[in-house]
C-alpha atoms as a PDB file:
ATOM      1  CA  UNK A   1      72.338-137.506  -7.263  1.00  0.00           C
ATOM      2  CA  UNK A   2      75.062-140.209  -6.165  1.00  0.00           C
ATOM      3  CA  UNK A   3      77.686-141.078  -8.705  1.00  0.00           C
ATOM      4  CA  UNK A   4      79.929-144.047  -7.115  1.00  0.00           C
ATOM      5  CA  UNK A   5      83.384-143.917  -8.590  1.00  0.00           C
ATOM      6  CA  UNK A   6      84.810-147.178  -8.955  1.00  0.00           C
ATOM      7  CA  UNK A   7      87.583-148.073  -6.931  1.00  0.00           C
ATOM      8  CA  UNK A   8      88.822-151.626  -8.204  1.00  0.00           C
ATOM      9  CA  UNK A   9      89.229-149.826 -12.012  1.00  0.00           C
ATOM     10  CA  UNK A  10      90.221-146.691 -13.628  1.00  0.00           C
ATOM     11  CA  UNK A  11      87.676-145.528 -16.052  1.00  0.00           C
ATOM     12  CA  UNK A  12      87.943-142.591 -17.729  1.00  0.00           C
ATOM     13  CA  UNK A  13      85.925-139.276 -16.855  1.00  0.00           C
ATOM     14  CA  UNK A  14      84.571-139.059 -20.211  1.00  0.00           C
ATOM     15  CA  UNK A  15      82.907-142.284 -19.943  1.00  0.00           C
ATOM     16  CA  UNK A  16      81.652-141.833 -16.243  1.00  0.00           C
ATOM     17  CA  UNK A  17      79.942-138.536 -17.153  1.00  0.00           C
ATOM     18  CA  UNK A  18      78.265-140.359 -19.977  1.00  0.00           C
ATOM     19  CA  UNK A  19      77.205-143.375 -18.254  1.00  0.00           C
ATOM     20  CA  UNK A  20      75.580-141.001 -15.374  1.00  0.00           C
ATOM     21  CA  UNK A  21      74.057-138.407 -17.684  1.00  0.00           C
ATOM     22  CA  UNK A  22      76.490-135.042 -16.483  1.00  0.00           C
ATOM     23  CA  UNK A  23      78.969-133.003 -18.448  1.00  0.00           C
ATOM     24  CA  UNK A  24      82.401-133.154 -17.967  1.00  0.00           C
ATOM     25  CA  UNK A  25      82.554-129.492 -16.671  1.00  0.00           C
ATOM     26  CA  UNK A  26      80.403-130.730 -14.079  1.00  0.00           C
ATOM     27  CA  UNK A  27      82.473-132.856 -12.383  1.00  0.00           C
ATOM     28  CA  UNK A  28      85.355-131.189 -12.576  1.00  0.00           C
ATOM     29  CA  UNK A  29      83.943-127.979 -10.810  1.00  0.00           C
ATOM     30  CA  UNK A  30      82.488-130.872  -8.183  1.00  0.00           C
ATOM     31  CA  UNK A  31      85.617-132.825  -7.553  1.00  0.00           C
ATOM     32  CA  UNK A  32      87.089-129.121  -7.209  1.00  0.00           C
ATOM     33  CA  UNK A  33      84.880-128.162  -4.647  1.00  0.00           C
ATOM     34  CA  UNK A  34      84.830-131.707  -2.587  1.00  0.00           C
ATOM     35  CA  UNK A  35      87.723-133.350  -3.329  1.00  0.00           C
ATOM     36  CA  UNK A  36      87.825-136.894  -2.166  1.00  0.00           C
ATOM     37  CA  UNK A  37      85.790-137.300   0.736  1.00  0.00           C
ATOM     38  CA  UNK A  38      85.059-140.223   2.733  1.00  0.00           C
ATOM     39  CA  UNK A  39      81.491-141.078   3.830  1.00  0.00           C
ATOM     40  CA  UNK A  40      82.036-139.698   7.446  1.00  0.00           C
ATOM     41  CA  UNK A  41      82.678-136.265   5.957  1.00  0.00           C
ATOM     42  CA  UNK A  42      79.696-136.575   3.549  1.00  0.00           C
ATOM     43  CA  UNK A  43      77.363-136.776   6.868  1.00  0.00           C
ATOM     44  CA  UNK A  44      78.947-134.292   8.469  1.00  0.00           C
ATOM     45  CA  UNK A  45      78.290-132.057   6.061  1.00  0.00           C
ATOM     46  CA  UNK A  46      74.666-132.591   5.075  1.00  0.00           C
ATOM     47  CA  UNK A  47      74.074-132.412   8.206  1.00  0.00           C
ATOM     48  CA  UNK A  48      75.931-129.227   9.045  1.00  0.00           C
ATOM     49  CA  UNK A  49      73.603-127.951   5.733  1.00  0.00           C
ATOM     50  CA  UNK A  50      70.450-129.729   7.498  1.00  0.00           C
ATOM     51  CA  UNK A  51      71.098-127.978  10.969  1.00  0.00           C
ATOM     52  CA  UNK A  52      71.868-124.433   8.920  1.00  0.00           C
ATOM     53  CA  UNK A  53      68.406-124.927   6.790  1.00  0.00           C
ATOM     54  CA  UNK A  54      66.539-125.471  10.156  1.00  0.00           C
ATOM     55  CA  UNK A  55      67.981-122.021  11.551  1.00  0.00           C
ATOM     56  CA  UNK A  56      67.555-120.241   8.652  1.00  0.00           C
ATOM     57  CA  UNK A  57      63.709-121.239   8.408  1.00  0.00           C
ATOM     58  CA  UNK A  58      62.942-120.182  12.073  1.00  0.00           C
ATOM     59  CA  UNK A  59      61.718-123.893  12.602  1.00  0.00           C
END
């Protein structure tokens, strides 16, 4: 899933949730457990969860 917040307006959360089909408690519980991360730390992180998928599969 990729939601892109928008950056040049404020809309409110009610509205994005609607507009991307989740519920309100689900973005709060993601925002709490990412925060605001920058693309950099987005690939670092998949692929920290890529290389720990590979190890865990014995491939």
């Amino acid at each position: 899933m990729s939601i892109k917040l928008p950056t040049h307006r404020e809309e409110p959360v009610a509205e994005l949730c609607r507009a991307h089909g989740i519920s309100n408690a689900s973005f709060y519980m993601w925002r709490a457990k990412y925060g605001v991360m920058d693309a950099s730390r987005i690939s670092q992180m998949k692929a920290m969860v890529h290389a720990q998928w590979r190890g865990g599969t014995g491939g």
